[in-house]
N, C-alpha and C. Protein backbone atom coordinates (compact mmCIF):
# COMPACT_ATOMS: atom_id res chain seq x y z
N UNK A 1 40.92 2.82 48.56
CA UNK A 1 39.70 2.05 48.41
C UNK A 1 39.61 1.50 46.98
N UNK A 2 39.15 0.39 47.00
CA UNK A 2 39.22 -0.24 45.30
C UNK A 2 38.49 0.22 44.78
N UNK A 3 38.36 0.49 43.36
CA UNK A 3 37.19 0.74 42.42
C UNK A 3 36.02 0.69 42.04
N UNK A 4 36.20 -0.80 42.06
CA UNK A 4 34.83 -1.61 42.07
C UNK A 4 34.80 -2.54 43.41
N UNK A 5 33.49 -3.15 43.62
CA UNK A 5 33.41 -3.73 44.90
C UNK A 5 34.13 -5.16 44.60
N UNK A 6 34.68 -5.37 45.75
CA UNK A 6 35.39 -6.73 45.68
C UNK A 6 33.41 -8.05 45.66
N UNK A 7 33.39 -9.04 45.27
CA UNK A 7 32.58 -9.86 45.08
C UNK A 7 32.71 -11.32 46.22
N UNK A 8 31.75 -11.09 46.86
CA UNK A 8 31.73 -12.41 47.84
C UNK A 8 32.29 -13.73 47.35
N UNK A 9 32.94 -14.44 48.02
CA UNK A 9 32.98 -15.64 47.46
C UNK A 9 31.47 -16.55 47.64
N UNK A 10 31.15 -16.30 47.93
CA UNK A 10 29.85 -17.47 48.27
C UNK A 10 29.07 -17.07 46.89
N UNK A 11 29.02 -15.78 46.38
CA UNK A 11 28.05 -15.52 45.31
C UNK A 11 28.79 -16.59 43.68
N UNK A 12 30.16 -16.90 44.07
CA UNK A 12 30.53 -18.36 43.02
C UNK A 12 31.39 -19.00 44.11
N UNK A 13 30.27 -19.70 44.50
CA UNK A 13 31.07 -21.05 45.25
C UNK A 13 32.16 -21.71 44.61
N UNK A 14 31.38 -22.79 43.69
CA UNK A 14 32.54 -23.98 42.53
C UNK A 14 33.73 -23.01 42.31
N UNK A 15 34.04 -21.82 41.75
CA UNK A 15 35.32 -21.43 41.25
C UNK A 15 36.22 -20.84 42.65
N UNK A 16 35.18 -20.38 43.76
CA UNK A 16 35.50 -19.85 45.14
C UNK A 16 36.50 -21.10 46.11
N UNK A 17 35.84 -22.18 45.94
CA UNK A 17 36.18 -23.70 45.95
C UNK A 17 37.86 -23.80 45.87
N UNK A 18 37.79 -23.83 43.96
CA UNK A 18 39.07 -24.07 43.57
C UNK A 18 39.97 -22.70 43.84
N UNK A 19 39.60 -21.67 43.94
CA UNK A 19 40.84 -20.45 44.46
C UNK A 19 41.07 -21.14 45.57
N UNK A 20 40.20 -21.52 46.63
CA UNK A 20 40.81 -21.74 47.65
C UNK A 20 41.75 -22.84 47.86
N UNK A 21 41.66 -24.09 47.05
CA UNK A 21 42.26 -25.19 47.07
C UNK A 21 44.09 -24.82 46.74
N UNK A 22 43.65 -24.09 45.72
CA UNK A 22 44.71 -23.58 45.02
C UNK A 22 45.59 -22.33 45.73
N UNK A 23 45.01 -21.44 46.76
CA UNK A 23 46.15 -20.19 46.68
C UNK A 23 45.86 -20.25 48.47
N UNK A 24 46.16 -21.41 49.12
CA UNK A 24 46.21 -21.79 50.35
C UNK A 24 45.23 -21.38 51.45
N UNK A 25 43.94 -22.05 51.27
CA UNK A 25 42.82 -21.68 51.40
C UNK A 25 42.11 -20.40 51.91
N UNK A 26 42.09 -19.83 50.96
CA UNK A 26 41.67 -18.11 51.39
C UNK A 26 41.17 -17.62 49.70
N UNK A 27 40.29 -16.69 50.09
CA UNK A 27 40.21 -15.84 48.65
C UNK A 27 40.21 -14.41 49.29
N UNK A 28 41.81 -14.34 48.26
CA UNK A 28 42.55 -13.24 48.61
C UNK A 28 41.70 -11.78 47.82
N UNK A 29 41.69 -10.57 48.51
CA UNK A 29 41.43 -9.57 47.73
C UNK A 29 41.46 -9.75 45.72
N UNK A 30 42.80 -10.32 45.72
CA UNK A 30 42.98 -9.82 44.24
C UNK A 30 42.03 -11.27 43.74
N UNK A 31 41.94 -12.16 44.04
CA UNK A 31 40.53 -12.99 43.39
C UNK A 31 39.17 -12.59 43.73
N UNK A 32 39.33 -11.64 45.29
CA UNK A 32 37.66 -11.46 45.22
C UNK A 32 37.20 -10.12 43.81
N UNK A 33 38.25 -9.38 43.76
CA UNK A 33 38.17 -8.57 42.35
C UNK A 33 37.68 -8.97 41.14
N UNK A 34 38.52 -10.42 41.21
CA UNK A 34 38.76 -11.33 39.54
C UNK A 34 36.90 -11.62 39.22
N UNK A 35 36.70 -12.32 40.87
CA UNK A 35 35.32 -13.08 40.36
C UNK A 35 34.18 -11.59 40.32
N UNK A 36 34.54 -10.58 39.66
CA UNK A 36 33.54 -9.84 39.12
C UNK A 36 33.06 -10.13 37.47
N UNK A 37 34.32 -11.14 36.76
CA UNK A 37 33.91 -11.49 35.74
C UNK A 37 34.77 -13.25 36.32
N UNK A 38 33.87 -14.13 36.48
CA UNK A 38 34.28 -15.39 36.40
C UNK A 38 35.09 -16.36 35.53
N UNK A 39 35.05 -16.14 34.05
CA UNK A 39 35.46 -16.47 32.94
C UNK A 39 37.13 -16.04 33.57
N UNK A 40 36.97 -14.35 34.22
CA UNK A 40 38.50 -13.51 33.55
C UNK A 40 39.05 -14.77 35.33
N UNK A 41 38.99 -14.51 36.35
CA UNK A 41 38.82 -15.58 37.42
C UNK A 41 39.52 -16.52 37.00
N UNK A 42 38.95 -17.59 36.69
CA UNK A 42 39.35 -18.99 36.30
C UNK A 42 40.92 -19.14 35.35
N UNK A 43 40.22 -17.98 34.50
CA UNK A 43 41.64 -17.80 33.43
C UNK A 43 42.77 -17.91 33.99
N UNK A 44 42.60 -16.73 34.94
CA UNK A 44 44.07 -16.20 35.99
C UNK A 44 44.31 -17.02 36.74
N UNK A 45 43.65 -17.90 37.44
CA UNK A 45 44.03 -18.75 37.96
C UNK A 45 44.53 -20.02 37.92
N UNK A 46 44.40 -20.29 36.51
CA UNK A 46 45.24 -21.59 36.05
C UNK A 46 46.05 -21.40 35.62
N UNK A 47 46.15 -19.75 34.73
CA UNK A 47 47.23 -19.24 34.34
C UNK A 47 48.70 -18.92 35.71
N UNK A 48 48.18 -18.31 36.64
CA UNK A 48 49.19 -17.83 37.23
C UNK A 48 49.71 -18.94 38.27
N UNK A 49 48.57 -20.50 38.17
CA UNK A 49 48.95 -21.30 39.64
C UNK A 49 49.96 -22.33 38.77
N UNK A 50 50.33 -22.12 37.11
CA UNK A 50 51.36 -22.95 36.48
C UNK A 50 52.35 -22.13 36.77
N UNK A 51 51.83 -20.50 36.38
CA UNK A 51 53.48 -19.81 36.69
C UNK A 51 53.88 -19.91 37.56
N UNK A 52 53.32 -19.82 39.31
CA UNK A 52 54.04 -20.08 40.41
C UNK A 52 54.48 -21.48 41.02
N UNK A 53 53.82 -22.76 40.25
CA UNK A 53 53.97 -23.78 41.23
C UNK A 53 54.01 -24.92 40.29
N UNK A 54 53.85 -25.08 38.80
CA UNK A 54 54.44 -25.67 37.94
C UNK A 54 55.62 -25.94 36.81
N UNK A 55 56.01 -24.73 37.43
CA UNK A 55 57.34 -24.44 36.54
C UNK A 55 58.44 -25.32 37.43
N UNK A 56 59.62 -25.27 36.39
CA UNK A 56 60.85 -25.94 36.61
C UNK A 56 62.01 -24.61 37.12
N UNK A 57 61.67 -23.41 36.92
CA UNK A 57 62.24 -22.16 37.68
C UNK A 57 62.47 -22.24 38.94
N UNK A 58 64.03 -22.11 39.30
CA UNK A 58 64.05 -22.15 40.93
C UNK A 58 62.89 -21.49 41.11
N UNK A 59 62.41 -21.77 42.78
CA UNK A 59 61.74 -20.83 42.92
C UNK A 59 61.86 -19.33 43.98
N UNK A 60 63.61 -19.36 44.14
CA UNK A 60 64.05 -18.23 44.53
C UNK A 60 64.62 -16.83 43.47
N UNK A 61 63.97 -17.79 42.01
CA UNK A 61 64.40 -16.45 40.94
C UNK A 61 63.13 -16.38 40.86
N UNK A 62 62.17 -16.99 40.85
CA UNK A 62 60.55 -16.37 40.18
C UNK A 62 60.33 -15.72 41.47
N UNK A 63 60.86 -15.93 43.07
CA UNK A 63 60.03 -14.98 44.06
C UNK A 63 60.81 -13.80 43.81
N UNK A 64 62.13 -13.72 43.40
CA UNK A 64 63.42 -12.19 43.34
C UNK A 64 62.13 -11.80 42.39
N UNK A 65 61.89 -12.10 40.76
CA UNK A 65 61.58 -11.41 40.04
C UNK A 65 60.49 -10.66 40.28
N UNK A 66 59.47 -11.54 41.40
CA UNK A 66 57.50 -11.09 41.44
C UNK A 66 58.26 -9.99 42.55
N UNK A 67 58.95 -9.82 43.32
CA UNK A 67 59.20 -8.59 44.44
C UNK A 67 59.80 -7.74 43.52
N UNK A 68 60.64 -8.13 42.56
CA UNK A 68 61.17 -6.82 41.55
C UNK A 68 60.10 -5.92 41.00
N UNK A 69 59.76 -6.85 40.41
CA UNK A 69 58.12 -6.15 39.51
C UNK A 69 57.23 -5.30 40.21
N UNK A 70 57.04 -5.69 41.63
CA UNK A 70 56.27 -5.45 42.56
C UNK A 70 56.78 -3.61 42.78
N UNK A 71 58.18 -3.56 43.18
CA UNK A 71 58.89 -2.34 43.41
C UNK A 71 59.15 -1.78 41.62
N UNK A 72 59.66 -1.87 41.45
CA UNK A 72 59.36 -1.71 40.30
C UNK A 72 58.02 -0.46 39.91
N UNK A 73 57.25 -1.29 39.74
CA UNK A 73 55.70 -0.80 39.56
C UNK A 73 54.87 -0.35 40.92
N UNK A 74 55.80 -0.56 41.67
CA UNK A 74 55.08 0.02 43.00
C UNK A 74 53.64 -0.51 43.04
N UNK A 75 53.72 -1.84 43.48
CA UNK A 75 52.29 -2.34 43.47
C UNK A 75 52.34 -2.90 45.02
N UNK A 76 52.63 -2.20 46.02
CA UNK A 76 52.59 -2.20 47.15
C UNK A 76 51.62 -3.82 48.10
N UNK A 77 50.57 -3.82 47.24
CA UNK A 77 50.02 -5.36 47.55
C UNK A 77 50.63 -6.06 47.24
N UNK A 78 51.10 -6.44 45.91
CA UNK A 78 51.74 -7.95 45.44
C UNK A 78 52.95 -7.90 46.31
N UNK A 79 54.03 -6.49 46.87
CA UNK A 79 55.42 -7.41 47.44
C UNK A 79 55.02 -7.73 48.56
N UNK A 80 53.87 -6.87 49.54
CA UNK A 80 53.35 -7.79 50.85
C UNK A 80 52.96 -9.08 50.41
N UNK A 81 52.60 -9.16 49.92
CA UNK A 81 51.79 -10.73 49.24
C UNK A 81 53.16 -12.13 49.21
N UNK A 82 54.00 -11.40 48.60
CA UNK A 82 54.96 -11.98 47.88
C UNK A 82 56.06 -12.47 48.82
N UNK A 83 56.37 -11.61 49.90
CA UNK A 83 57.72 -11.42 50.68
C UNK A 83 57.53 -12.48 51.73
N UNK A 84 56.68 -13.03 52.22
CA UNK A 84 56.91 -14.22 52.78
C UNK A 84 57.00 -15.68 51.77
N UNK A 85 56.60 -15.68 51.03
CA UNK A 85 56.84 -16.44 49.78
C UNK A 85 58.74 -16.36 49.15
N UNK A 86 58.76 -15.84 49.09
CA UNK A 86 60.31 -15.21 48.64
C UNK A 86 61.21 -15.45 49.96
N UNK A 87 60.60 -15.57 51.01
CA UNK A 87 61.97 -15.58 52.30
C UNK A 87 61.99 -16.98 52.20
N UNK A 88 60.60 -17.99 52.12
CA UNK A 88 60.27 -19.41 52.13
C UNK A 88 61.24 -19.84 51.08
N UNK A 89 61.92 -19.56 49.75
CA UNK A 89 62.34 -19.98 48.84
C UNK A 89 63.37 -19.62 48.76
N UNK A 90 64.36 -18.69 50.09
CA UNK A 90 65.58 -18.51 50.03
C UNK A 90 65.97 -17.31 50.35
N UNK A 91 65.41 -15.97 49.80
CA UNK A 91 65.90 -15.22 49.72
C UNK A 91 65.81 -14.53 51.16
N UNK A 92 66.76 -13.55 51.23
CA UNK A 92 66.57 -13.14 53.07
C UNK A 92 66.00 -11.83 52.63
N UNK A 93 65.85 -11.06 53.81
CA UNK A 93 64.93 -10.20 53.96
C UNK A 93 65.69 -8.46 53.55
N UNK A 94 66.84 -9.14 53.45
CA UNK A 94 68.28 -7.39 52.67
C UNK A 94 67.47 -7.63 51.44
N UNK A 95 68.07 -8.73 50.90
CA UNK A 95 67.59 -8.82 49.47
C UNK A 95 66.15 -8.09 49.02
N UNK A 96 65.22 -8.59 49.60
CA UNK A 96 64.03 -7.93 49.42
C UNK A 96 63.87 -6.68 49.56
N UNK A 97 64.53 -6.10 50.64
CA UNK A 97 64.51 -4.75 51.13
C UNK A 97 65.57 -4.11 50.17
N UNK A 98 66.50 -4.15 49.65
CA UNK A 98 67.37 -4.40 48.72
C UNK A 98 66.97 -3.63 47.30
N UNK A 99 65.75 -4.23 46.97
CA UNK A 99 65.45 -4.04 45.68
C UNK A 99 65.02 -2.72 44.80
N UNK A 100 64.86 -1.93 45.30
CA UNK A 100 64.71 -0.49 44.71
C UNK A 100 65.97 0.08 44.39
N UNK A 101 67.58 -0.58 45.30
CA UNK A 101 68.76 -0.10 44.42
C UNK A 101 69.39 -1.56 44.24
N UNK A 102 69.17 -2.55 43.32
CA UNK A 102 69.44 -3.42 43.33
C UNK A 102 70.97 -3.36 42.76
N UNK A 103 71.67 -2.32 42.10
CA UNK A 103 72.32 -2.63 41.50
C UNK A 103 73.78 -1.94 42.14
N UNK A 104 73.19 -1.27 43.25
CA UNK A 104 74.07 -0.30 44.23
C UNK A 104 74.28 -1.21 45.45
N UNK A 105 73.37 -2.26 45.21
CA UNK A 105 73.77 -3.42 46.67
C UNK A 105 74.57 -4.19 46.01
N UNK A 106 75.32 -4.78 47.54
CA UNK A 106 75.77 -6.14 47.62
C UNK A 106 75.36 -7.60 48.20
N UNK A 107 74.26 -7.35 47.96
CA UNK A 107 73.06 -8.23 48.62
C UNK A 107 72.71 -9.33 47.53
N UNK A 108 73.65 -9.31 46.19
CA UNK A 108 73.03 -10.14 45.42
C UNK A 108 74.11 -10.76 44.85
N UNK A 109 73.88 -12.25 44.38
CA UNK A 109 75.37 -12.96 43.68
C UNK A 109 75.40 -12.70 42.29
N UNK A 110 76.58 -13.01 41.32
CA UNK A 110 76.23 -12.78 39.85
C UNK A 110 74.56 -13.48 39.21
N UNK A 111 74.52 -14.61 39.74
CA UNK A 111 73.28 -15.23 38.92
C UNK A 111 71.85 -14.22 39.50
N UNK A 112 71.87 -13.89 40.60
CA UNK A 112 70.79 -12.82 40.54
C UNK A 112 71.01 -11.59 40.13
N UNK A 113 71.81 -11.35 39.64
CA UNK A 113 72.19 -9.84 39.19
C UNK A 113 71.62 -9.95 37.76
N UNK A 114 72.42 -11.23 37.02
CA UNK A 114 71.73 -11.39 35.76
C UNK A 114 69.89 -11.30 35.52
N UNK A 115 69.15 -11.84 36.44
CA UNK A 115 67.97 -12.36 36.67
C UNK A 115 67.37 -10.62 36.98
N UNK A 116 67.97 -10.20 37.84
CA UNK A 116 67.35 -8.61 38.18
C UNK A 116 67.47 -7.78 36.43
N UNK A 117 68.49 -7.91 36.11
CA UNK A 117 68.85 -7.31 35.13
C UNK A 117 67.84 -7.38 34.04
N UNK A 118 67.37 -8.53 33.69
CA UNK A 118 66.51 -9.20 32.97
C UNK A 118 65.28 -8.61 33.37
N UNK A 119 64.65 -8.30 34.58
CA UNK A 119 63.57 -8.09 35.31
C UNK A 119 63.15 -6.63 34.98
N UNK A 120 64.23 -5.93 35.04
CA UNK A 120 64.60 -4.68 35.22
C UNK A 120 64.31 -3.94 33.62
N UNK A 121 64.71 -5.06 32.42
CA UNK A 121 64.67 -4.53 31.15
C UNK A 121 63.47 -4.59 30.65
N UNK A 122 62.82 -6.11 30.70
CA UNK A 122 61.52 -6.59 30.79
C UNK A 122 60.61 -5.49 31.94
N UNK A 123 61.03 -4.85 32.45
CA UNK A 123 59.70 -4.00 33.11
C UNK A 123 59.49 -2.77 32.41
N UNK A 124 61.26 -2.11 32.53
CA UNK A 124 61.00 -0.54 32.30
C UNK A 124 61.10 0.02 30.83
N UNK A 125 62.13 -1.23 29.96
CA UNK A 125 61.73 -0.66 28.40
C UNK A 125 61.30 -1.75 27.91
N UNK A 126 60.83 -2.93 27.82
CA UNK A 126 60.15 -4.07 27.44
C UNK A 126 60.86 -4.60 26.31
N UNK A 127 61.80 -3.85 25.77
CA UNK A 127 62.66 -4.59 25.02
C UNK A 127 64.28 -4.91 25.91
N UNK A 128 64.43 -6.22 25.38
CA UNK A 128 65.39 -6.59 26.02
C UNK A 128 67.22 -6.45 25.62
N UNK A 129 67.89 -5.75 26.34
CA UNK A 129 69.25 -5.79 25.47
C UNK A 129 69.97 -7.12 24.98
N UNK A 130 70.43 -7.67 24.16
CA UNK A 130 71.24 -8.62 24.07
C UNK A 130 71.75 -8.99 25.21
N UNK A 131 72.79 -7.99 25.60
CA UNK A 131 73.66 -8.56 26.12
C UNK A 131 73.29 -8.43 27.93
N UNK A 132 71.47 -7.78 28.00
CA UNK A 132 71.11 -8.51 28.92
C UNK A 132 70.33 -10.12 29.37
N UNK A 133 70.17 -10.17 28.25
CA UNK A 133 69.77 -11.39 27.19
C UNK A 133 70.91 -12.61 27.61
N UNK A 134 72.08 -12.24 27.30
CA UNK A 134 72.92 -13.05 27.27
C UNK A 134 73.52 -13.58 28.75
N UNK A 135 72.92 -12.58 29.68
CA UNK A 135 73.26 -12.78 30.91
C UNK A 135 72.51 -13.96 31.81
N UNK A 136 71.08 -14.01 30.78
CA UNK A 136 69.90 -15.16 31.90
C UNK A 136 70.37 -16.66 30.71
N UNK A 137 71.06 -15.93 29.83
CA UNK A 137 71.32 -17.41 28.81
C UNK A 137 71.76 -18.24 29.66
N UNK A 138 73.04 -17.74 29.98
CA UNK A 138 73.55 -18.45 30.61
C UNK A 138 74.00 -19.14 31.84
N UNK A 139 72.31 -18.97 32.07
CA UNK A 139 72.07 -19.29 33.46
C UNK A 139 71.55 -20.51 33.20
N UNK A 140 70.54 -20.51 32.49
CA UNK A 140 69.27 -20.84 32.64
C UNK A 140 69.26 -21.64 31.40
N UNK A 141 68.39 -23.11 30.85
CA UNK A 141 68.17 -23.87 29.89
C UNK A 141 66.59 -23.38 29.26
N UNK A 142 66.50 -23.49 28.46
CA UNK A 142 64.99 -22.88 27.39
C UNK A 142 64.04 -22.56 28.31
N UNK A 143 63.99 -24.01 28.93
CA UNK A 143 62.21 -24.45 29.56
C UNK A 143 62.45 -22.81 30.88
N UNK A 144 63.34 -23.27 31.47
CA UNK A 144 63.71 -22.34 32.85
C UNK A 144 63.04 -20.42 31.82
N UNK A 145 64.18 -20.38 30.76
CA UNK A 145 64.30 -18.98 30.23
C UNK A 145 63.03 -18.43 30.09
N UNK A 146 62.03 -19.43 29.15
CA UNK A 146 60.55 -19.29 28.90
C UNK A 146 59.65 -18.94 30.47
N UNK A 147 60.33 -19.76 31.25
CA UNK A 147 59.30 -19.62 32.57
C UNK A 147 59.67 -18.21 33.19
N UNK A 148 61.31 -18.00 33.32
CA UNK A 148 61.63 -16.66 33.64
C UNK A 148 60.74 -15.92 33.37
N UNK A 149 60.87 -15.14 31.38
CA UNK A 149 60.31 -14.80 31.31
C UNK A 149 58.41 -14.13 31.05
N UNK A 150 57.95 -15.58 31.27
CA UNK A 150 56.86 -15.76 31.48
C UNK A 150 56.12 -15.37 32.84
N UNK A 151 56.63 -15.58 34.38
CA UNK A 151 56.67 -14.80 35.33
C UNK A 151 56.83 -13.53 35.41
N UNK A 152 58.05 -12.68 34.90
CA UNK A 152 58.03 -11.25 34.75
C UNK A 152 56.83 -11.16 34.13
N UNK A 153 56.67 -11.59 32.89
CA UNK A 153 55.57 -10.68 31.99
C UNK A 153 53.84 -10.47 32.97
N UNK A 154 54.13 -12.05 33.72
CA UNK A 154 52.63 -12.69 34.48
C UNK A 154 52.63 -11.48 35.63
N UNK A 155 53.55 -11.06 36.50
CA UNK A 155 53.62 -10.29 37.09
C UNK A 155 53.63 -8.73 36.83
N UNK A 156 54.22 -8.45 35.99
CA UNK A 156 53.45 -7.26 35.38
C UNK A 156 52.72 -6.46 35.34
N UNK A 157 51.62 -8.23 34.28
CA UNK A 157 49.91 -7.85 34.24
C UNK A 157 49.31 -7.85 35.70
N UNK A 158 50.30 -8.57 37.09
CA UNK A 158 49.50 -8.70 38.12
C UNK A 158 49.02 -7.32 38.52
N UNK A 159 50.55 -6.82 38.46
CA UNK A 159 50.49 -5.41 39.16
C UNK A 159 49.80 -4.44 38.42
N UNK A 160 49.81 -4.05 37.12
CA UNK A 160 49.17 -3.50 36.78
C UNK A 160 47.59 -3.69 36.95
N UNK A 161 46.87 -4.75 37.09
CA UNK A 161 46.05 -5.28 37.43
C UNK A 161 45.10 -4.31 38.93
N UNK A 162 46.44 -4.93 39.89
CA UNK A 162 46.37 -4.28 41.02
C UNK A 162 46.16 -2.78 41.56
N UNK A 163 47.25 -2.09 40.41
CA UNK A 163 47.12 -0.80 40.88
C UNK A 163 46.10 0.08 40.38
N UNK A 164 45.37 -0.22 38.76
CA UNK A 164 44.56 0.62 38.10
C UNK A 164 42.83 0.25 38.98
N UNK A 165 43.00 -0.66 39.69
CA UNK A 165 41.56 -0.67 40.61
C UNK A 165 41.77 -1.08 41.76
N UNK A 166 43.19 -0.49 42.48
CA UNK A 166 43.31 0.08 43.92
C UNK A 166 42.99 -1.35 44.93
N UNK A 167 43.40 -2.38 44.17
CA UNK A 167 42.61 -3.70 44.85
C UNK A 167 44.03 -3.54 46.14
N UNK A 168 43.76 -4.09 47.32
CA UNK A 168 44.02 -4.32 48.58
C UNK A 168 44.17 -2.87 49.37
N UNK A 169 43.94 -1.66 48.72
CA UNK A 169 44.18 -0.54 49.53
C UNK A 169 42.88 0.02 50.33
């Protein structure tokens, strides 16, 4: 059960409006949470609708990374959330299922191995090795690298978000 009470959408229409326009008309649990402070709401939502749908990032490495994070952090809402999003953009359904031994499968090519790897450093010690560093280099051109890791970090805060006030359970 969540923490605090999730918040009607009707009690903020105008911002209820644009979630919906924006995250395929619905206001999902984790926005009915947000609009307990409207300001924090709006933020996240312009913030996170560039990370998913304005970036130049395939968008079969930003869905690998948001299901990594997801397992990862065990935020059990965001990879339901996520995993039809992620099959839409390529990835099949091993892969996803996949991800808790990502590195013991063969479910993944070198360029996602690099990208997990990256995911993987950026989650569990937040500093990054070089020479895992060197692996999304050379994948990936600035704008892409920045968005990479701008998604991990965005996802993260999702999950953490998610799990410290129990939102969708």
């Amino acid at each position: 059960m969540a923490r605090i009470p999730y918040i009607e959408a009707h009690d903020h229409p105008e911002l209820a409006s644009k979630i919906r326009s924006e995250r395929g008309g619905k206001v999902s649990h984790l926005y009915s949470m947000l609009l307990n402070s409207p300001p924090v709401a709006a933020g996240w939502l312009h913030f996170l609708t560039a990370v998913r749908q304005h970036t130049k990032l395939p968008g079969i490495y930003r869905e690998l990374v948001i299901l990594q994070v997801a397992v990862i952090n065990n935020a059990q809402y965001e990879y339901k959330s996520h995993v039809p999003h992620a099959l839409a953009e390529g990835l099949t359904q091993q892969q996803a299922d996949a991800l808790a031994n990502w590195r013991k499968s063969d479910a993944y090519d070198e360029r996602m191995r690099a990208v997990l790897a990256y995911g993987d450093a950026m989650t569990r010690e937040v500093e990054v090795p070089d020479s895992v560093f060197a692996g999304v280099r050379a994948i990936f051109d600035d704008r892409e690298l920045m968005e990479l890791t701008a998604t991990i970090a965005a996802y993260n805060l999702v999950s953490r978000f998610l799990i410290a006030l129990r939102v969708g359970s």
